[in-house]
PDB file of N, CA and C in Angstrom:
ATOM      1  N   UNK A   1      20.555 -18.016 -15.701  1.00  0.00           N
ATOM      2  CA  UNK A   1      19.523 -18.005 -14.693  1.00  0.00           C
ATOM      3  C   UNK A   1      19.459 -16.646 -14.002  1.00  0.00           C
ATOM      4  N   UNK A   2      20.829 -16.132 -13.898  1.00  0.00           N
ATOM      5  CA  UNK A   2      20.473 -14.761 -12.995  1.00  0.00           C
ATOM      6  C   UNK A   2      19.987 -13.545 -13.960  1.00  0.00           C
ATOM      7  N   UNK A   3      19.706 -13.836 -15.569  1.00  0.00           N
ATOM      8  CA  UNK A   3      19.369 -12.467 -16.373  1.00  0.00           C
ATOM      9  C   UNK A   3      17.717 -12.710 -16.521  1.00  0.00           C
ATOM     10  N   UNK A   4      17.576 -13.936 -15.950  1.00  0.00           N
ATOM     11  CA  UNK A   4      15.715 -14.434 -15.659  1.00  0.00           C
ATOM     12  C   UNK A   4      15.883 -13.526 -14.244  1.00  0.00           C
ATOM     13  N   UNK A   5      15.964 -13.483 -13.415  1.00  0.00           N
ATOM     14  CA  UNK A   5      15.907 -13.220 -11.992  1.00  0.00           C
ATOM     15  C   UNK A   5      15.855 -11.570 -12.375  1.00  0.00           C
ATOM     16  N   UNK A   6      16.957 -11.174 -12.804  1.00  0.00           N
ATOM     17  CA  UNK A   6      16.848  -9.338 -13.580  1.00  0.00           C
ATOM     18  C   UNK A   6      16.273  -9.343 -13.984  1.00  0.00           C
ATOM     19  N   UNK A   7      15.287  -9.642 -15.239  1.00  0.00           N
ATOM     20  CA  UNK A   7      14.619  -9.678 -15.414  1.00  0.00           C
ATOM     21  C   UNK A   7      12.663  -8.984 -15.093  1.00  0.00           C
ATOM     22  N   UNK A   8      13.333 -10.016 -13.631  1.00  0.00           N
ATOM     23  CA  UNK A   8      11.705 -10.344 -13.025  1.00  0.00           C
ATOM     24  C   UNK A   8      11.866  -9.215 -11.991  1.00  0.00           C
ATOM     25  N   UNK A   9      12.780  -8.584 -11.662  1.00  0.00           N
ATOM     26  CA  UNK A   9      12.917  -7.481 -10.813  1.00  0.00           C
ATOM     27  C   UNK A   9      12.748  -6.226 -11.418  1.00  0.00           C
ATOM     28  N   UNK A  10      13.394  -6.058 -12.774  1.00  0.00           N
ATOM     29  CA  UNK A  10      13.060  -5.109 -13.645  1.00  0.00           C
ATOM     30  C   UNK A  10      11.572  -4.703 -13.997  1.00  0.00           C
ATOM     31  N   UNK A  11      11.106  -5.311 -13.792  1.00  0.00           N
ATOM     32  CA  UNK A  11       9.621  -5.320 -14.040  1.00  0.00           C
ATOM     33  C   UNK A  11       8.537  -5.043 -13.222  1.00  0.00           C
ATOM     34  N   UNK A  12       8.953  -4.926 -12.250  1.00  0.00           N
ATOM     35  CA  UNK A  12       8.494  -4.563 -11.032  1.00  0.00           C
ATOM     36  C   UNK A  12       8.212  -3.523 -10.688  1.00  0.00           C
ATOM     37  N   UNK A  13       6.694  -2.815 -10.775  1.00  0.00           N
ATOM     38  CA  UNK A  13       7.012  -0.838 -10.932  1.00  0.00           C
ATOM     39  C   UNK A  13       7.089  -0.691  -9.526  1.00  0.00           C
ATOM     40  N   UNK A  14       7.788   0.881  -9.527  1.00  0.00           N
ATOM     41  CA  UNK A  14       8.137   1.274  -8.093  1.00  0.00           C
ATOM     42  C   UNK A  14       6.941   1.049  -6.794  1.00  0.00           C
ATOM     43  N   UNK A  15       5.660   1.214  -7.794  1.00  0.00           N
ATOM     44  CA  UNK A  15       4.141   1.150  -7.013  1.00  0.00           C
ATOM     45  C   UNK A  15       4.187  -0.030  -6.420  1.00  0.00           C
ATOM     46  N   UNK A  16       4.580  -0.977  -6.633  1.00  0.00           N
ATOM     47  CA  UNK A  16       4.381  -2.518  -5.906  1.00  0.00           C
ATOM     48  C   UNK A  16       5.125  -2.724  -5.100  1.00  0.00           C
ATOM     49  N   UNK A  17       6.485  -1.913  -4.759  1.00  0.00           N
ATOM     50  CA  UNK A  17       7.337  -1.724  -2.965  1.00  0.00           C
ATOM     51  C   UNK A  17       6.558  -1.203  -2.050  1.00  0.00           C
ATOM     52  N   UNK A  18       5.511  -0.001  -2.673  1.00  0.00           N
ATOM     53  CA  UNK A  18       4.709   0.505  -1.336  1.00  0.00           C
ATOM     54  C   UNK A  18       3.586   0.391  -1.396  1.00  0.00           C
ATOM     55  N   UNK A  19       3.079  -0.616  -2.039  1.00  0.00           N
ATOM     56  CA  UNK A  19       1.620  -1.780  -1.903  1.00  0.00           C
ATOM     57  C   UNK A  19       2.263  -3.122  -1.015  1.00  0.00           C
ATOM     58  N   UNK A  20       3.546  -3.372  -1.318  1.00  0.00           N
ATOM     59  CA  UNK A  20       3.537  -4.678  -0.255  1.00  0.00           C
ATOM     60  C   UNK A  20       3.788  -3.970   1.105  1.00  0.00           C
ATOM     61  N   UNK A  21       4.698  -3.064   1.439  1.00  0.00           N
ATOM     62  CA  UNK A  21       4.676  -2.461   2.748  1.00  0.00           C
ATOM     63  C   UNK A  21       3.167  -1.873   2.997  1.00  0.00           C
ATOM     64  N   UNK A  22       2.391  -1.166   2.312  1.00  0.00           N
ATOM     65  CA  UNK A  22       0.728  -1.137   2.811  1.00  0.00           C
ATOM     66  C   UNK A  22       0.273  -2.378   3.303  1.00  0.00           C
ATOM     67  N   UNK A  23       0.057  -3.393   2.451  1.00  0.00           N
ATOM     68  CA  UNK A  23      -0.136  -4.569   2.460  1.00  0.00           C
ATOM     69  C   UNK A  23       0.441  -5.422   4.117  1.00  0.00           C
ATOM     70  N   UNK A  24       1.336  -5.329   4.368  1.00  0.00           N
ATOM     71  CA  UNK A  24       1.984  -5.776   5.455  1.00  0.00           C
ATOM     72  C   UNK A  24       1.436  -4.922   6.679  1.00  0.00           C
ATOM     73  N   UNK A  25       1.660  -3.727   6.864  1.00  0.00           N
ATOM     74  CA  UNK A  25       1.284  -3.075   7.325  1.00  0.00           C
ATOM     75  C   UNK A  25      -0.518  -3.291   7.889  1.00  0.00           C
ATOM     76  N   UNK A  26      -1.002  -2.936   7.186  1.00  0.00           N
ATOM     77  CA  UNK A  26      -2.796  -3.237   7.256  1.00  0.00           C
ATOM     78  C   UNK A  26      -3.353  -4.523   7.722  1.00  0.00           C
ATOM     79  N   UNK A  27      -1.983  -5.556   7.211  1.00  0.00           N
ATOM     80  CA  UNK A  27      -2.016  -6.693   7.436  1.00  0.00           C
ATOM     81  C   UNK A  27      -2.281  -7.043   9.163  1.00  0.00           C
ATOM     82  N   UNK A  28      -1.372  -6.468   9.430  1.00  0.00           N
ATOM     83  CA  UNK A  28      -0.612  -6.519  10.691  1.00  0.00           C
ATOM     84  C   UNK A  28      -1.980  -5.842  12.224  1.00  0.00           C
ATOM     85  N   UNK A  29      -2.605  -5.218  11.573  1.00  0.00           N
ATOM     86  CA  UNK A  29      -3.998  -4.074  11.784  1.00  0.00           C
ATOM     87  C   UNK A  29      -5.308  -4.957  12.078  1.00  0.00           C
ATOM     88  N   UNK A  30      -5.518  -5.779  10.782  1.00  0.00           N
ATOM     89  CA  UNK A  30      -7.033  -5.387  10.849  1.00  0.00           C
ATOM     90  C   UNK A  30      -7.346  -7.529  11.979  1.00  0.00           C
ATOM     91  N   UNK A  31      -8.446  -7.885  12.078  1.00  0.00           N
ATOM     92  CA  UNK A  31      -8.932  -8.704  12.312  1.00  0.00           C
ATOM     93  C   UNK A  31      -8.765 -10.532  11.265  1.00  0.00           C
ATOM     94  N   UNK A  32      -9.309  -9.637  10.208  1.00  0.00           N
ATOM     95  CA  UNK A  32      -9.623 -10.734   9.288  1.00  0.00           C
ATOM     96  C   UNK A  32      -8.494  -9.831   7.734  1.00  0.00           C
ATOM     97  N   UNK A  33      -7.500 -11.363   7.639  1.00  0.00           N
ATOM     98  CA  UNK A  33      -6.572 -10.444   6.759  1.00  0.00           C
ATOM     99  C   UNK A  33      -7.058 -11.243   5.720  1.00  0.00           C
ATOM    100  N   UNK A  34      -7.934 -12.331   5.269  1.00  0.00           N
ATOM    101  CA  UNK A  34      -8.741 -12.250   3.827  1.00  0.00           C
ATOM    102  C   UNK A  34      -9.293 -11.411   3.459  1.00  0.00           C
ATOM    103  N   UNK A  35     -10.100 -10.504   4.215  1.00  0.00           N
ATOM    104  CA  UNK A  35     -10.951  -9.442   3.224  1.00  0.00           C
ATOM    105  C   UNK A  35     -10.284  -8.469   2.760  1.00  0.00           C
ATOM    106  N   UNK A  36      -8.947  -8.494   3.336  1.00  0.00           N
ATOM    107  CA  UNK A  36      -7.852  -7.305   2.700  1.00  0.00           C
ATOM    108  C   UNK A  36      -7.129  -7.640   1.549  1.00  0.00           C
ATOM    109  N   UNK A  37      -7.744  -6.415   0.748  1.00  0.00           N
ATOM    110  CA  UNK A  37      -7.099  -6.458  -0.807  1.00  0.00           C
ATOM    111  C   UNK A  37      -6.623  -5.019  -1.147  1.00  0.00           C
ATOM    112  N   UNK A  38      -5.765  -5.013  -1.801  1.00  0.00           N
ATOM    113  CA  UNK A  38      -5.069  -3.382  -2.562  1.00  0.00           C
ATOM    114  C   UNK A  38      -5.270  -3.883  -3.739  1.00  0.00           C
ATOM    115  N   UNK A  39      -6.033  -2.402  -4.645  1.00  0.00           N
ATOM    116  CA  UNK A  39      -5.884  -1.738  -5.740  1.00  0.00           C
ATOM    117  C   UNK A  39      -5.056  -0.821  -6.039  1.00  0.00           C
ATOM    118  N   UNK A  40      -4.103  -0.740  -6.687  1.00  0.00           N
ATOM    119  CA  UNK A  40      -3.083  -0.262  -7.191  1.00  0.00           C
ATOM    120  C   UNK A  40      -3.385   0.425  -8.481  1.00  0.00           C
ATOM    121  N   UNK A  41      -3.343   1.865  -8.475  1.00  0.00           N
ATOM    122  CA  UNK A  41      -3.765   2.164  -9.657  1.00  0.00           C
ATOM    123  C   UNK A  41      -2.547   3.314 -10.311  1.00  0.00           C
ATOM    124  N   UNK A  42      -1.735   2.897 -11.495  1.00  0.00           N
ATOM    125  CA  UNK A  42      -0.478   3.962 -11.977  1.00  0.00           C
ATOM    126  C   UNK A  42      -0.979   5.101 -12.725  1.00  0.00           C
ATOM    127  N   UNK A  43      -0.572   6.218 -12.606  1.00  0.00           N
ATOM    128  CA  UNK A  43      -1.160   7.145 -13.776  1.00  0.00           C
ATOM    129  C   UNK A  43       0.529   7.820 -13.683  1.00  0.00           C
ATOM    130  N   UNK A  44       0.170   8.997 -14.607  1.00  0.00           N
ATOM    131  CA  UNK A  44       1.126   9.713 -14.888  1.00  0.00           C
ATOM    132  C   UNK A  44       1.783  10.415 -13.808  1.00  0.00           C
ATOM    133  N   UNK A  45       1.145  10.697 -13.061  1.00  0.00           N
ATOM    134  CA  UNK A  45       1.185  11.822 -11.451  1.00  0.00           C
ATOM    135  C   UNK A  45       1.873  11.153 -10.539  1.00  0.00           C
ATOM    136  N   UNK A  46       1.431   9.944 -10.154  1.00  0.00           N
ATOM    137  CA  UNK A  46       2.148   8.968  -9.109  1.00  0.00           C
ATOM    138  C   UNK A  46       0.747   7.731  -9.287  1.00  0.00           C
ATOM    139  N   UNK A  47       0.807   7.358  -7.809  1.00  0.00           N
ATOM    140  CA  UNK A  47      -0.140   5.932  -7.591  1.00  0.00           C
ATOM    141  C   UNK A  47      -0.771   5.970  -6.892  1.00  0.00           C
ATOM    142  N   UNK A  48      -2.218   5.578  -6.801  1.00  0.00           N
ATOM    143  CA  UNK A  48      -2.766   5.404  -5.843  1.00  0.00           C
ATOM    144  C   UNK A  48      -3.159   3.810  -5.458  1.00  0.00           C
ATOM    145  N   UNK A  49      -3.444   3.870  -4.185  1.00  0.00           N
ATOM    146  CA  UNK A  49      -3.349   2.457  -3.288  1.00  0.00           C
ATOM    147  C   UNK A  49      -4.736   2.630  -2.679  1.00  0.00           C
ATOM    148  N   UNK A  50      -5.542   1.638  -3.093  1.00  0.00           N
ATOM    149  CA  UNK A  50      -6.969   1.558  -2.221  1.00  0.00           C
ATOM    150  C   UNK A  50      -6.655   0.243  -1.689  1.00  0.00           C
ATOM    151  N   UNK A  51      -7.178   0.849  -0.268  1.00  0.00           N
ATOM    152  CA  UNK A  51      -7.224  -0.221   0.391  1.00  0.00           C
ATOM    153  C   UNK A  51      -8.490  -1.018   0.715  1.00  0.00           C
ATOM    154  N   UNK A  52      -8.966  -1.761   0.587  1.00  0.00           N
ATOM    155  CA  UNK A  52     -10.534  -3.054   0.615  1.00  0.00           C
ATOM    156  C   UNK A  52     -10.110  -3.340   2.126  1.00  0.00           C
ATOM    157  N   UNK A  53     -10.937  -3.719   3.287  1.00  0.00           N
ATOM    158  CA  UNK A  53     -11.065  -4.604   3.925  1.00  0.00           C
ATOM    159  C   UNK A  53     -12.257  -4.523   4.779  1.00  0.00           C
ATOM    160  N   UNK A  54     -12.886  -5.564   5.297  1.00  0.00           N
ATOM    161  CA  UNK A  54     -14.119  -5.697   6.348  1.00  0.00           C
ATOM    162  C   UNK A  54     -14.289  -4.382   7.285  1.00  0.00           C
ATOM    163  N   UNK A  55     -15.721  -4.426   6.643  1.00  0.00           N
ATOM    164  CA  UNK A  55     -16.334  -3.005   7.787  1.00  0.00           C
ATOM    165  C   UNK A  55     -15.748  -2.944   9.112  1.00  0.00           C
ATOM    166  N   UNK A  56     -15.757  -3.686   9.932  1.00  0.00           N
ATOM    167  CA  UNK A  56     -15.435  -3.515  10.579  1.00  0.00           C
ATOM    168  C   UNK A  56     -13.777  -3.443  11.142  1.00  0.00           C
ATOM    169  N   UNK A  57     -13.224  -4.027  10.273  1.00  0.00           N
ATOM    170  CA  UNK A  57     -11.603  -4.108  10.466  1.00  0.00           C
ATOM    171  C   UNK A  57     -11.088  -2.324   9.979  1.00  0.00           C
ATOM    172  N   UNK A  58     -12.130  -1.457   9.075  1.00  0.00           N
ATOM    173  CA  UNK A  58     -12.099  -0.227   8.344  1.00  0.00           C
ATOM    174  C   UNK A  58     -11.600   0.810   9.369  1.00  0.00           C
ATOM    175  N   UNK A  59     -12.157   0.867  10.927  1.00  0.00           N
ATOM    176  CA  UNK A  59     -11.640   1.821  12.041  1.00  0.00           C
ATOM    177  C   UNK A  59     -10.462   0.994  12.349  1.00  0.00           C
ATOM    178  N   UNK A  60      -9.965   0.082  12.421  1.00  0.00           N
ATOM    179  CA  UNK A  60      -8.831  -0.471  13.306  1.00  0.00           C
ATOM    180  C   UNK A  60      -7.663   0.502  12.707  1.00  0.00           C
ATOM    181  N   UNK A  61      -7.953   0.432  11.024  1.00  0.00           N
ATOM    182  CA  UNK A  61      -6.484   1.063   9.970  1.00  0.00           C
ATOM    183  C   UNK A  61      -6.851   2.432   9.988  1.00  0.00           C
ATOM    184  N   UNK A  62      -8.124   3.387  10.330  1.00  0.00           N
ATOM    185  CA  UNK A  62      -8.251   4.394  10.065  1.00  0.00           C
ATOM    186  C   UNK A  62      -7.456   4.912  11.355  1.00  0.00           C
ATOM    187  N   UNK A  63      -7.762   4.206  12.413  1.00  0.00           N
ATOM    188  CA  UNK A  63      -7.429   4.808  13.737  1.00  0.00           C
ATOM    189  C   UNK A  63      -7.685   5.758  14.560  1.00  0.00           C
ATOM    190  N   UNK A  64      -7.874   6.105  15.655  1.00  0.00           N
ATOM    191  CA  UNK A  64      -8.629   7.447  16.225  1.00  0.00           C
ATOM    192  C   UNK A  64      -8.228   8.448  15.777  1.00  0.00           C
ATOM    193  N   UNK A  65      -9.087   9.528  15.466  1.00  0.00           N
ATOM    194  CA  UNK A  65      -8.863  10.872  14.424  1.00  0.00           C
ATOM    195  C   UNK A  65      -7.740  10.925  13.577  1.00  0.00           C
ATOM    196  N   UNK A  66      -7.746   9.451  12.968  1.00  0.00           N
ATOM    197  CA  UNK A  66      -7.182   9.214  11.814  1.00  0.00           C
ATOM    198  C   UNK A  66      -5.438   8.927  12.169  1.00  0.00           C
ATOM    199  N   UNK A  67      -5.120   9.106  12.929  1.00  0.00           N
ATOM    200  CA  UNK A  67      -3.503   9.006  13.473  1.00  0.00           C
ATOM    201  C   UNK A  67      -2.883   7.636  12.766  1.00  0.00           C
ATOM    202  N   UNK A  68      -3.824   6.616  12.432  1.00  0.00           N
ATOM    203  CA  UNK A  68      -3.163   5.024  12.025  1.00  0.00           C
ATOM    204  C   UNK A  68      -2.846   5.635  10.688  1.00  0.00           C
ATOM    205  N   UNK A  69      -4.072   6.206   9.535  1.00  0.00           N
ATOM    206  CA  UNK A  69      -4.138   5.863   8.460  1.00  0.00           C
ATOM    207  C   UNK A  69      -3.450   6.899   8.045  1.00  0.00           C
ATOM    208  N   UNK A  70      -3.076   8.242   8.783  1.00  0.00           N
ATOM    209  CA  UNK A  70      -1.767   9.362   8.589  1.00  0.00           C
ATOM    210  C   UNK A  70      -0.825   8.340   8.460  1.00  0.00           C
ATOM    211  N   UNK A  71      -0.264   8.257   9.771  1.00  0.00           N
ATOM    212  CA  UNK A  71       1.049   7.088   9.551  1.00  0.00           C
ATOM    213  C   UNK A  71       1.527   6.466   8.616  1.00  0.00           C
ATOM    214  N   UNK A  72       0.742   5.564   7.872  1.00  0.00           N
ATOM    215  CA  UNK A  72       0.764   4.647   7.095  1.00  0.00           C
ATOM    216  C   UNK A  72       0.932   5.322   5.673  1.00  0.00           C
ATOM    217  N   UNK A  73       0.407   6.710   5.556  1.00  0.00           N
ATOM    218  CA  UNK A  73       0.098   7.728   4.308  1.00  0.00           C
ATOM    219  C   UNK A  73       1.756   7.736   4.631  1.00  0.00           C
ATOM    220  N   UNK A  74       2.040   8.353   5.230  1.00  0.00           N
ATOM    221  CA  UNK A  74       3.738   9.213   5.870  1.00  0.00           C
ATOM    222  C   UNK A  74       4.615   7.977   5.103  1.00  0.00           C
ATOM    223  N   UNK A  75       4.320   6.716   5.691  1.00  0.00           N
ATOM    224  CA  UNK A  75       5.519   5.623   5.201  1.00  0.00           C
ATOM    225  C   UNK A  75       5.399   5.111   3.832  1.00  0.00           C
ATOM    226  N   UNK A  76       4.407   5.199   3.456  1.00  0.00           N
ATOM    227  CA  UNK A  76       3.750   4.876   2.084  1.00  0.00           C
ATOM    228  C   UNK A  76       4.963   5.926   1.165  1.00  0.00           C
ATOM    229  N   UNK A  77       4.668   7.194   1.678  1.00  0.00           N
ATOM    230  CA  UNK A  77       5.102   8.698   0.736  1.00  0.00           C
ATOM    231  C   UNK A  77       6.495   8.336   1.033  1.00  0.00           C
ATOM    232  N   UNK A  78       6.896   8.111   2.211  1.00  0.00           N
ATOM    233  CA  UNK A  78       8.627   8.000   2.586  1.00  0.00           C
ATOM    234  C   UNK A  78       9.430   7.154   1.536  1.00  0.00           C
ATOM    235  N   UNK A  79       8.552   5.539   1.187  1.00  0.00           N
ATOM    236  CA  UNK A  79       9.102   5.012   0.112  1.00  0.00           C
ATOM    237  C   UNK A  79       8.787   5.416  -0.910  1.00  0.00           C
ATOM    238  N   UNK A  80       7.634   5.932  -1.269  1.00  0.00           N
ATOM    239  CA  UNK A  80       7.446   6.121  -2.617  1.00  0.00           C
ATOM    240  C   UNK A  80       8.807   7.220  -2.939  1.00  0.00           C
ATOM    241  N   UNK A  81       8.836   7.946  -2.154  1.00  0.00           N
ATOM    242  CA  UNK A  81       9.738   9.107  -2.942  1.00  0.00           C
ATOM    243  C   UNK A  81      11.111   8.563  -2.936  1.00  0.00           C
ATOM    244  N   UNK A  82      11.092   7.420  -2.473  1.00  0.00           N
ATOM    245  CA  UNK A  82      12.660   6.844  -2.193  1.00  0.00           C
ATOM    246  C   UNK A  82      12.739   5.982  -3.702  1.00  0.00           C
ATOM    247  N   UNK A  83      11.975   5.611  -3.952  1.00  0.00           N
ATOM    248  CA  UNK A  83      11.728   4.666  -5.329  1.00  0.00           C
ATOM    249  C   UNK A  83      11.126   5.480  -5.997  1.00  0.00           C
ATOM    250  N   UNK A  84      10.786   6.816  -6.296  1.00  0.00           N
ATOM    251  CA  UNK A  84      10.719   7.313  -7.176  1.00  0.00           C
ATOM    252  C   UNK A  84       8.914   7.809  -8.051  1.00  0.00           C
ATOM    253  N   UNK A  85       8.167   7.610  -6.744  1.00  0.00           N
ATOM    254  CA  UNK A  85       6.817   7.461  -7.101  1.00  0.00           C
ATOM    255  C   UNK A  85       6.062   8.204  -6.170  1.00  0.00           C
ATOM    256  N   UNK A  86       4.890   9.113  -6.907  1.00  0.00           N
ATOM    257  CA  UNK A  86       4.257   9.734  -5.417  1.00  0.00           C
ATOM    258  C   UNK A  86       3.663   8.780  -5.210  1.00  0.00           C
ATOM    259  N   UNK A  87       2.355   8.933  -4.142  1.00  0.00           N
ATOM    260  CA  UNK A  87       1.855   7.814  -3.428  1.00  0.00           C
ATOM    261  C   UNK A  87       1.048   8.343  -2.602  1.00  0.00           C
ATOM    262  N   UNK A  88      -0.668   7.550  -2.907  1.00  0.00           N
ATOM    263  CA  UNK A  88      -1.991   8.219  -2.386  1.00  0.00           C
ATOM    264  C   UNK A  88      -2.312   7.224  -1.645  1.00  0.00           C
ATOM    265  N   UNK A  89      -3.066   6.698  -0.512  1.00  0.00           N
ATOM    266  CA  UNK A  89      -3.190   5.501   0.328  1.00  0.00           C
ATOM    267  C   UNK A  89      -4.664   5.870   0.484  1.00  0.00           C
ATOM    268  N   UNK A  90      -5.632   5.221   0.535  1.00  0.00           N
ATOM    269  CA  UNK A  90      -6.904   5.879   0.510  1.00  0.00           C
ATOM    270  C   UNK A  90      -7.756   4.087   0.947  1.00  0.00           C
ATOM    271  N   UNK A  91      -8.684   4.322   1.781  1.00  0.00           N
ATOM    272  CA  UNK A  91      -9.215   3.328   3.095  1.00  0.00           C
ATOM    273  C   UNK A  91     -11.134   3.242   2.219  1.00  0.00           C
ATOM    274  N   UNK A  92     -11.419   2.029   1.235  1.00  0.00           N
ATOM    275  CA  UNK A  92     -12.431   1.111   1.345  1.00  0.00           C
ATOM    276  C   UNK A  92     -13.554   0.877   2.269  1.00  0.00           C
ATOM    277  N   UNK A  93     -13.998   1.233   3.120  1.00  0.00           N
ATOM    278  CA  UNK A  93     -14.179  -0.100   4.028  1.00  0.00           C
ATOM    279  C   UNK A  93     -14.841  -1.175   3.991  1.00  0.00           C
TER     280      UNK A  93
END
Protein backbone atom coordinates (compact mmCIF):
# COMPACT_ATOMS: atom_id res chain seq x y z
CA UNK A 1 0.00 0.00 0.00
CA UNK A 2 2.71 2.52 0.76
CA UNK A 3 4.57 1.92 -2.99
CA UNK A 4 0.73 3.03 -4.30
CA UNK A 5 0.99 6.17 -2.06
CA UNK A 6 4.91 6.74 -3.74
CA UNK A 7 3.72 6.30 -6.36
CA UNK A 8 0.96 8.95 -6.45
CA UNK A 9 3.43 11.50 -5.04
CA UNK A 10 5.96 10.75 -7.62
CA UNK A 11 3.85 11.94 -10.10
CA UNK A 12 3.12 14.98 -9.04
CA UNK A 13 5.12 17.76 -11.12
CA UNK A 14 6.81 20.39 -9.11
CA UNK A 15 4.11 22.91 -10.98
CA UNK A 16 1.17 21.58 -8.91
CA UNK A 17 2.90 22.71 -5.21
CA UNK A 18 2.72 26.27 -6.54
CA UNK A 19 -0.76 26.05 -8.25
CA UNK A 20 -2.23 24.74 -4.94
CA UNK A 21 -0.48 27.53 -2.84
CA UNK A 22 -1.80 30.12 -5.83
CA UNK A 23 -4.90 28.39 -5.56
CA UNK A 24 -5.23 28.86 -1.74
CA UNK A 25 -3.95 31.96 -1.78
CA UNK A 26 -6.48 33.71 -4.48
CA UNK A 27 -8.74 31.59 -2.75
CA UNK A 28 -8.48 33.31 0.34
CA UNK A 29 -8.82 36.97 -1.92
CA UNK A 30 -11.43 37.00 -4.16
CA UNK A 31 -15.45 37.09 -3.37
CA UNK A 32 -16.78 34.18 -5.25
CA UNK A 33 -14.20 31.16 -5.04
CA UNK A 34 -16.26 29.12 -7.90
CA UNK A 35 -15.25 31.25 -10.66
CA UNK A 36 -11.65 30.62 -9.64
CA UNK A 37 -9.79 28.28 -11.80
CA UNK A 38 -5.82 27.80 -12.62
CA UNK A 39 -4.34 26.85 -15.84
CA UNK A 40 -1.22 25.35 -15.44
CA UNK A 41 0.79 25.26 -18.33
CA UNK A 42 4.64 23.10 -18.30
CA UNK A 43 7.09 23.89 -20.98
CA UNK A 44 10.68 23.46 -21.03
CA UNK A 45 11.61 26.99 -19.32
CA UNK A 46 9.46 26.63 -16.19
CA UNK A 47 5.42 27.09 -15.71
CA UNK A 48 3.08 29.24 -16.09
CA UNK A 49 -0.11 29.68 -13.81
CA UNK A 50 -3.18 31.61 -15.20
CA UNK A 51 -5.27 32.58 -13.03
CA UNK A 52 -9.48 32.72 -14.17
CA UNK A 53 -11.71 34.44 -11.78
CA UNK A 54 -14.89 36.94 -11.81
CA UNK A 55 -14.43 40.44 -13.14
CA UNK A 56 -14.89 41.70 -10.49
CA UNK A 57 -13.06 39.53 -7.84
CA UNK A 58 -9.88 40.39 -10.84
CA UNK A 59 -8.82 43.89 -8.66
CA UNK A 60 -9.21 42.23 -5.22
CA UNK A 61 -5.91 39.65 -6.42
CA UNK A 62 -4.39 42.35 -8.58
CA UNK A 63 -4.37 44.77 -5.66
CA UNK A 64 -3.57 48.50 -5.59
CA UNK A 65 -0.66 49.22 -8.05
CA UNK A 66 -0.39 45.71 -8.20
CA UNK A 67 1.27 45.06 -4.57
CA UNK A 68 -1.31 41.72 -4.07
CA UNK A 69 -0.47 40.13 -7.41
CA UNK A 70 3.63 41.04 -6.85
CA UNK A 71 3.32 39.17 -3.62
CA UNK A 72 1.79 36.25 -4.71
CA UNK A 73 4.39 36.29 -8.02
CA UNK A 74 7.36 36.52 -5.02
CA UNK A 75 5.77 33.27 -3.16
CA UNK A 76 4.81 31.50 -6.22
CA UNK A 77 8.87 32.02 -7.45
CA UNK A 78 10.02 31.31 -3.64
CA UNK A 79 8.51 27.72 -4.06
CA UNK A 80 8.98 27.18 -7.37
CA UNK A 81 12.73 27.53 -7.01
CA UNK A 82 12.54 25.47 -3.86
CA UNK A 83 10.97 22.52 -5.92
CA UNK A 84 12.83 23.13 -8.68
CA UNK A 85 10.62 25.06 -11.26
CA UNK A 86 10.50 28.66 -12.52
CA UNK A 87 7.16 30.11 -12.15
CA UNK A 88 4.98 32.83 -14.11
CA UNK A 89 1.57 33.80 -12.20
CA UNK A 90 -0.37 35.85 -14.65
CA UNK A 91 -4.28 37.33 -13.62
CA UNK A 92 -7.53 36.38 -16.24
CA UNK A 93 -10.08 38.40 -15.19
Amino acid sequence: MSDTFADAATSEMPSDKVADLVEYIVCGLVQDEDAVSLDVTDGEDGALIEVTCAAEDAGRIIGRRGRTIKAIRTLARALGSRVGTAVEVEVLG
